[in-house]
N, C-alpha and C. Protein backbone atom coordinates (compact mmCIF):
# COMPACT_ATOMS: atom_id res chain seq x y z
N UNK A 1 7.15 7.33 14.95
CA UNK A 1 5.96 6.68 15.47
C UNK A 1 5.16 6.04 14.34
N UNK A 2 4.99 6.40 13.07
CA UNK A 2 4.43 6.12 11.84
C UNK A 2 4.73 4.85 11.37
N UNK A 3 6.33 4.11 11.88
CA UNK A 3 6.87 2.99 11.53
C UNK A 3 6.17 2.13 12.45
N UNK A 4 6.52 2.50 13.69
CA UNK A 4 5.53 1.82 15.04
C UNK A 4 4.13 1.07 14.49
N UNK A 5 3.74 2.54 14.08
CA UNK A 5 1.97 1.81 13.79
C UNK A 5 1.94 1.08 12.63
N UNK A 6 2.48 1.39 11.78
CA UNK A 6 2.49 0.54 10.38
C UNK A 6 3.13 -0.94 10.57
N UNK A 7 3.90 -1.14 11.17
CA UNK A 7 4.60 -2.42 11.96
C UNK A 7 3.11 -3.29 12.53
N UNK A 8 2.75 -2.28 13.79
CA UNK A 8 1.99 -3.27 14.73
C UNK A 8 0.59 -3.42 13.99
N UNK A 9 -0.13 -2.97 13.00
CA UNK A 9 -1.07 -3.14 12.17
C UNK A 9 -1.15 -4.36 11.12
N UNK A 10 0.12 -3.84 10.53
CA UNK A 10 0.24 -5.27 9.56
C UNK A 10 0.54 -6.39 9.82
N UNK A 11 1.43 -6.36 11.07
CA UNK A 11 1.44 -7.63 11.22
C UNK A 11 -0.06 -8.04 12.43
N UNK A 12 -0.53 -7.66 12.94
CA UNK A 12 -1.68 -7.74 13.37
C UNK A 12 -2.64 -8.55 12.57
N UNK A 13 -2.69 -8.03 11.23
CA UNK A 13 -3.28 -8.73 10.32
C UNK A 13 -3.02 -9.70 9.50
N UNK A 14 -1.66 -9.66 9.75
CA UNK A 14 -1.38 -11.06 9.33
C UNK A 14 -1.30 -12.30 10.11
N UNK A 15 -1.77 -12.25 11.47
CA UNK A 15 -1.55 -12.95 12.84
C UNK A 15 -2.52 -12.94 13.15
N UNK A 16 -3.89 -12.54 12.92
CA UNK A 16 -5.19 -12.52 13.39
C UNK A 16 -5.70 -13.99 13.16
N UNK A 17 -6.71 -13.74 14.48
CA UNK A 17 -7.46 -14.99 14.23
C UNK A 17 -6.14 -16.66 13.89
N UNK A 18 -5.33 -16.68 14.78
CA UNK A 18 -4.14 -17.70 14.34
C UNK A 18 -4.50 -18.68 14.78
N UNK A 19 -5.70 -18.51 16.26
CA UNK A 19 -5.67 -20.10 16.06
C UNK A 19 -6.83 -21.17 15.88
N UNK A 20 -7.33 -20.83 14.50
CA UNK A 20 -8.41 -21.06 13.69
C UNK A 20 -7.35 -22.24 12.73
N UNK A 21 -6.05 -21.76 11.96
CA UNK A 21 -5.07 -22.43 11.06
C UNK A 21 -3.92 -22.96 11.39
N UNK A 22 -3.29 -23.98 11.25
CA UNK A 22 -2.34 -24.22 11.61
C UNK A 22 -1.24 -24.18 10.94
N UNK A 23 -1.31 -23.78 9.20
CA UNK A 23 -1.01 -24.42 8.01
C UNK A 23 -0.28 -22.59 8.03
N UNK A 24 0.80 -22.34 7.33
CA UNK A 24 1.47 -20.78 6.90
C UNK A 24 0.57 -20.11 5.48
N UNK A 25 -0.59 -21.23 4.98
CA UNK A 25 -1.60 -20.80 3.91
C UNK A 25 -2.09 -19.59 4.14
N UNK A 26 -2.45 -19.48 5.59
CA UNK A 26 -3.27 -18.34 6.06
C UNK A 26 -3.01 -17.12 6.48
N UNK A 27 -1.18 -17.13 6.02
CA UNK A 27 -1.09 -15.38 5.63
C UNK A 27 -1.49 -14.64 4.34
N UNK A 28 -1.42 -13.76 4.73
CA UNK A 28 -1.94 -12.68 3.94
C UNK A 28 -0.18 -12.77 2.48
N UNK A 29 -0.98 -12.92 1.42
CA UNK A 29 0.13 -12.96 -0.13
C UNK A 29 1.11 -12.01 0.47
N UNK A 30 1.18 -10.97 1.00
CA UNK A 30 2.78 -10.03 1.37
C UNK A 30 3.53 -11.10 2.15
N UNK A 31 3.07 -11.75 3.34
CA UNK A 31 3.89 -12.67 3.96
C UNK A 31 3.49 -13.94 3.48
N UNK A 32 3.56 -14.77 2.74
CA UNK A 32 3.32 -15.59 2.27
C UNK A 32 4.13 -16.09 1.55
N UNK A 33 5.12 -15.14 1.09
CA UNK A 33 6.37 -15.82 -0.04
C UNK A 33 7.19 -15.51 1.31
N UNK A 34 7.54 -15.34 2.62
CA UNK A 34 8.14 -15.66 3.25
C UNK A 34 8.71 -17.34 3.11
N UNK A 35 7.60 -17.95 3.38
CA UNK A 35 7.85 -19.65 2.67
C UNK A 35 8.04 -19.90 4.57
N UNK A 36 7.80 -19.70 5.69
CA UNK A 36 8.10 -19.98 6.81
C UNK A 36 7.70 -21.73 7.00
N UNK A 37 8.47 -22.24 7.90
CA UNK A 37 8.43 -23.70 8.03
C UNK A 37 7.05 -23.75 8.89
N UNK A 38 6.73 -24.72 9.29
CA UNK A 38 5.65 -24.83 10.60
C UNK A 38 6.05 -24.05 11.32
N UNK A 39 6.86 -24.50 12.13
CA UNK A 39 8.17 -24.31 13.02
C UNK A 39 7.93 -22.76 13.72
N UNK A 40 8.85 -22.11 12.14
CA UNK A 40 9.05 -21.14 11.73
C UNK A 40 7.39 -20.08 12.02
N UNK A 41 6.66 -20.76 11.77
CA UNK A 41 5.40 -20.24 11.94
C UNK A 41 5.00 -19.80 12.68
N UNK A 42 5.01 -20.72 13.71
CA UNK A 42 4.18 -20.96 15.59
C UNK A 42 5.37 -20.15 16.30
N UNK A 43 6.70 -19.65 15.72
CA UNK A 43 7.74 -18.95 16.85
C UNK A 43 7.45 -17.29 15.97
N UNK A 44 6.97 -17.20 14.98
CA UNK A 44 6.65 -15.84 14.69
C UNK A 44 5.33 -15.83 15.42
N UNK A 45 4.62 -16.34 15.07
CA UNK A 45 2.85 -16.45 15.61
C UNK A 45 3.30 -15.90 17.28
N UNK A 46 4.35 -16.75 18.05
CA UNK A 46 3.68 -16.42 19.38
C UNK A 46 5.37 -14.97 19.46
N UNK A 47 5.83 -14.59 18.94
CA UNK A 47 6.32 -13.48 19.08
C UNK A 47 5.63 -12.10 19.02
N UNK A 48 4.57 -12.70 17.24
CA UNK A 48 3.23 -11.08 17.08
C UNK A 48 2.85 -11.06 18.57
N UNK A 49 1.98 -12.06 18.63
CA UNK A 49 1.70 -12.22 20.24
C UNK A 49 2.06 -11.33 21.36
N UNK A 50 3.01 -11.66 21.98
CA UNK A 50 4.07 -10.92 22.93
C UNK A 50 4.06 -9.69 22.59
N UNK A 51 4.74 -9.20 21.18
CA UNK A 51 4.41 -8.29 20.49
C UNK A 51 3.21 -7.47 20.64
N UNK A 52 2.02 -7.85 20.23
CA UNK A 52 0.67 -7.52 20.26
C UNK A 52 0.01 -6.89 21.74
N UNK A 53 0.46 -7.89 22.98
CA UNK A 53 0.22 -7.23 24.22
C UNK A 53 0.87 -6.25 24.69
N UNK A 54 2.42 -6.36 24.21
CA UNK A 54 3.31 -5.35 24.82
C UNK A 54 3.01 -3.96 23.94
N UNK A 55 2.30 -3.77 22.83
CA UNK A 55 2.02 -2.97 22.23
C UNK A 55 0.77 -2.36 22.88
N UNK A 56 0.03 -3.20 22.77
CA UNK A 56 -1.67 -2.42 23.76
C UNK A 56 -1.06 -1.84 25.15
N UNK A 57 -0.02 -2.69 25.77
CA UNK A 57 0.07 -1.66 26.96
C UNK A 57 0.53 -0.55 26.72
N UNK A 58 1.67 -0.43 25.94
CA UNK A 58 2.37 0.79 25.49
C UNK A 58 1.27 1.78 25.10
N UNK A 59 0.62 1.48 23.86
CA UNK A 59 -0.56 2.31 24.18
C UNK A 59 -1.55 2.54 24.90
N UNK A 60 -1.83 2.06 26.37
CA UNK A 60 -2.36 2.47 27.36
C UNK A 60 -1.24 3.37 28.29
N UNK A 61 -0.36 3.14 27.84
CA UNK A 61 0.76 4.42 28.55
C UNK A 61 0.78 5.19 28.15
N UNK A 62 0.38 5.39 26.81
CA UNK A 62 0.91 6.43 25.71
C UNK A 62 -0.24 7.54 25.99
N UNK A 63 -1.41 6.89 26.18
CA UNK A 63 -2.64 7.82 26.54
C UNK A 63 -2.79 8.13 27.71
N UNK A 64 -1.88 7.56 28.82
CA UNK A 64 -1.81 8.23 29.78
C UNK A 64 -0.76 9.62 29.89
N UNK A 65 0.43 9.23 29.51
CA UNK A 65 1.71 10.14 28.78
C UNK A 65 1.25 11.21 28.40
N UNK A 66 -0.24 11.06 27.46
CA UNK A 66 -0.70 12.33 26.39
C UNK A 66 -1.04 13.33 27.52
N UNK A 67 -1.72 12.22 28.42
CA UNK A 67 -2.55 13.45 29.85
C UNK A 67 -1.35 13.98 30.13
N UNK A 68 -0.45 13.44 30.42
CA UNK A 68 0.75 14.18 31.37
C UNK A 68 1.26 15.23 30.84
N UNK A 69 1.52 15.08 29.51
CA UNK A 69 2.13 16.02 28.27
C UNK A 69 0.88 17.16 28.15
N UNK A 70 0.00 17.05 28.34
CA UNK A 70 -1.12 18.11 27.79
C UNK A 70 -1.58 19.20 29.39
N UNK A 71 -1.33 18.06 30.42
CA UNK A 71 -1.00 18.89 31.77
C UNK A 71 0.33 19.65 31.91
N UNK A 72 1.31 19.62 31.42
CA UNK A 72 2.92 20.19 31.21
C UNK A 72 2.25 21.62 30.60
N UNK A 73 1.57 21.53 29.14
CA UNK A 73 1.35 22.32 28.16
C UNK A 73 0.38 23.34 28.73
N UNK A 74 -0.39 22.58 29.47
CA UNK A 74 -1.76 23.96 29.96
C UNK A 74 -1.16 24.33 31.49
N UNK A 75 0.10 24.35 31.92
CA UNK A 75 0.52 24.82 33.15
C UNK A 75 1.09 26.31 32.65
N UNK A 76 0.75 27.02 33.65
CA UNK A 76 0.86 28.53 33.18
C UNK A 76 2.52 28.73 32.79
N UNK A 77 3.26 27.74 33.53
CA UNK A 77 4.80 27.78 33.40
C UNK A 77 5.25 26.32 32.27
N UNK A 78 5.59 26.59 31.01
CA UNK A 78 5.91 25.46 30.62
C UNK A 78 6.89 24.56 30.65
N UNK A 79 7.04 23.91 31.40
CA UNK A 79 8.54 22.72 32.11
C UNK A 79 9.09 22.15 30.57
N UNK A 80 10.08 22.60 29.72
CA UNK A 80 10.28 22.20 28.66
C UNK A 80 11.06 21.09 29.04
N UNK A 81 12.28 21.10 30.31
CA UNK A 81 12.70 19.45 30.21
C UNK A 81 11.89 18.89 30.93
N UNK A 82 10.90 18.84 31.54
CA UNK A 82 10.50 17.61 32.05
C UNK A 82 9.26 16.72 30.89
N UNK A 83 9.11 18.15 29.94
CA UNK A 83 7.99 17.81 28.72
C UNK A 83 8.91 16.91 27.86
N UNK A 84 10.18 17.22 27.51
CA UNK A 84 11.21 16.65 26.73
C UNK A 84 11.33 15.01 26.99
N UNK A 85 11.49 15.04 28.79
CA UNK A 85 11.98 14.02 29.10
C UNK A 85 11.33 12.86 29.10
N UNK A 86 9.45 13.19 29.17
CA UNK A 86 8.40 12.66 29.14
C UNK A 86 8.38 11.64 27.85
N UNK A 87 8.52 13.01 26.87
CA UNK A 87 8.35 12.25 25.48
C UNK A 87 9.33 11.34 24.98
N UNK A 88 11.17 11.74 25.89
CA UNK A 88 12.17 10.82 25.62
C UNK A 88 11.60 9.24 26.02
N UNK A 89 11.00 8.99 27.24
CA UNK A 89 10.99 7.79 27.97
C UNK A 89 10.00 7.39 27.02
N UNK A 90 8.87 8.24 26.32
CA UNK A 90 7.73 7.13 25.78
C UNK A 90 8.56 6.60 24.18
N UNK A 91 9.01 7.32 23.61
CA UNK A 91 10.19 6.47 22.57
C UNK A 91 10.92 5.64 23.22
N UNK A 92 11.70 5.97 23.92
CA UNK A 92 12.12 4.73 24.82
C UNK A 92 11.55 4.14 24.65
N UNK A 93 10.75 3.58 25.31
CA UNK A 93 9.63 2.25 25.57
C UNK A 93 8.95 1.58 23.78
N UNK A 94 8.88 2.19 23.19
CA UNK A 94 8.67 1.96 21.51
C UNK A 94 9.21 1.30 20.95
N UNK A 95 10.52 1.94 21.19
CA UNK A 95 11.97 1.46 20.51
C UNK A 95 12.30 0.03 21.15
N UNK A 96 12.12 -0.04 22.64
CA UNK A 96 12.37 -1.71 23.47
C UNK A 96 11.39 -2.46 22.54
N UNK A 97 10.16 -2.12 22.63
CA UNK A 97 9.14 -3.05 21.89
C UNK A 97 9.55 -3.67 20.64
N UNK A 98 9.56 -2.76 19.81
CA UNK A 98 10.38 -2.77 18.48
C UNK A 98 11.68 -3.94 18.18
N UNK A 99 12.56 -4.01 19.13
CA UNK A 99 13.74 -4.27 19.17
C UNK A 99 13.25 -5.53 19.68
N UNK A 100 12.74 -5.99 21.10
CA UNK A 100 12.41 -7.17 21.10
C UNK A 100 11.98 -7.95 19.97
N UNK A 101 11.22 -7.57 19.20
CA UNK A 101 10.47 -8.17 18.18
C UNK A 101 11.43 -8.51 17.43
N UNK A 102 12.00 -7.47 17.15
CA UNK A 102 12.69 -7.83 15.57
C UNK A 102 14.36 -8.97 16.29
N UNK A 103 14.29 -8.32 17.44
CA UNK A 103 15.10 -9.25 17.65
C UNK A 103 14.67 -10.79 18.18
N UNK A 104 13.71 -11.46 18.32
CA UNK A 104 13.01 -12.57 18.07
C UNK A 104 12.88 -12.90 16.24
N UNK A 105 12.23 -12.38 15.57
CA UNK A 105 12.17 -12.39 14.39
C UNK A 105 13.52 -12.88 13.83
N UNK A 106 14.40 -12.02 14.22
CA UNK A 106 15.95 -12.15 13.32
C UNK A 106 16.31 -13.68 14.00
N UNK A 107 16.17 -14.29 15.03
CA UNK A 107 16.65 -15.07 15.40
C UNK A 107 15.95 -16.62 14.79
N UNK A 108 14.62 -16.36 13.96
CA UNK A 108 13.44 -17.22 13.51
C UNK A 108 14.03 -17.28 11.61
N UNK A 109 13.75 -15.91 11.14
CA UNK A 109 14.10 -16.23 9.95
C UNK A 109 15.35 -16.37 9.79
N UNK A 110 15.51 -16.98 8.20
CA UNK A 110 16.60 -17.16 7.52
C UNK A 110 17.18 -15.55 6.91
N UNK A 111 18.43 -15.88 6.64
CA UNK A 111 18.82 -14.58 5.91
C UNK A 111 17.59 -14.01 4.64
N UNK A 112 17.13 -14.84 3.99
CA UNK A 112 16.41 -14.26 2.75
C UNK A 112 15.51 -14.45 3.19
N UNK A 113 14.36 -14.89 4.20
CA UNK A 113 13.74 -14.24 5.11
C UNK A 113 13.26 -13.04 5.50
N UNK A 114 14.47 -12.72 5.92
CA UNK A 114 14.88 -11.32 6.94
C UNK A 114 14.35 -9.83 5.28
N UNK A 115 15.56 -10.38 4.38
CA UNK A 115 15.30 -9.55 3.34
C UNK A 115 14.07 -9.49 2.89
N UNK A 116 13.14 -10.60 2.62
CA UNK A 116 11.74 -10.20 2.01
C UNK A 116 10.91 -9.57 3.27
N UNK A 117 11.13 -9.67 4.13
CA UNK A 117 10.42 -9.11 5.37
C UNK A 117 10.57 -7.67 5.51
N UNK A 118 11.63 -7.60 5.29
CA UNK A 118 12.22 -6.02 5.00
C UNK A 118 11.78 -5.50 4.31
N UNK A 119 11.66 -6.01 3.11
CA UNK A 119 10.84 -5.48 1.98
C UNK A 119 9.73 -5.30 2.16
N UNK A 120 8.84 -6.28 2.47
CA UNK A 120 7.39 -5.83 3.10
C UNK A 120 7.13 -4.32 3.52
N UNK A 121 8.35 -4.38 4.94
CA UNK A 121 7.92 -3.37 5.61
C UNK A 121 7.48 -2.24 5.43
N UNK A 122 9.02 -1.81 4.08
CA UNK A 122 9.00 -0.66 3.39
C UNK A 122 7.71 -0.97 2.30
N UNK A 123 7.32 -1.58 1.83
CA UNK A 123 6.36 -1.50 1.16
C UNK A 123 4.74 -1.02 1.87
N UNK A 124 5.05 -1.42 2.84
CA UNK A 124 3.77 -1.12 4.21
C UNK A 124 3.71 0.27 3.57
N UNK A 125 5.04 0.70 4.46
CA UNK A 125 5.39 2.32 4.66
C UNK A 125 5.08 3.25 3.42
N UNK A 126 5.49 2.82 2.44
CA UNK A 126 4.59 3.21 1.10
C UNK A 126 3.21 3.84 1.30
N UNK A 127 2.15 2.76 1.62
CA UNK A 127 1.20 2.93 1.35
C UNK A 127 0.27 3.43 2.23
């Protein structure tokens, strides 16, 4: 989940406020030696996007999920698979998010692209 949030944060901030600029000037120096075309720009821009909503809902599920999971936990009988199964489906749903993205992304950048992006990430995760 730690990758999740570190993902949908940074790039959050690097996608904020997008349509103030039109120019790839206005990322943030980590994405910035990406070198993205216009192009290249406006099909990441409206992927964060997509990205960005499908993420707020997920976390409006996720806080609903927590109720469900915390009703499992304070039941005098604790349902361990249906608590299991709960928490399987909300990774589930993480992992789709995730995967859409990056699979839009992979289809936008170039190979050395892909690699400095990568790099980012783990550098996120670092810090």
């Amino acid at each position: 989940m730690k990758w999740f949030l570190i993902l949908a944060t940074a790039l959050s901030f690097a996608f904020a406020d997008s349509s103030h600029h039109s120019d790839s000037s206005r990322f943030p120096m980590d994405l910035h030696d990406l070198k993205l075309t216009p192009q290249q720009h406006k099909a990441v821009e409206n992927a964060m996007k997509e990205y960005q909503h499908a993420y707020r809902r997920y976390r409006r599920q996720d806080n609903t999920l927590q109720e469900e999971l915390n009703t499992i936990f304070l039941n005098p009988r604790f349902d361990q698979a249906l608590y299991q199964a709960k928490s399987v489906e909300a990774e589930r749903t993480a992992i789709e998010i995730r995967t859409q993205l990056f699979s839009r992304l992979h289809a936008i950048l170039t190979p050395e692209q892909r690699e400095r992006f990568i790099h980012h990430l783990q550098e996120w995760e670092i810090e």
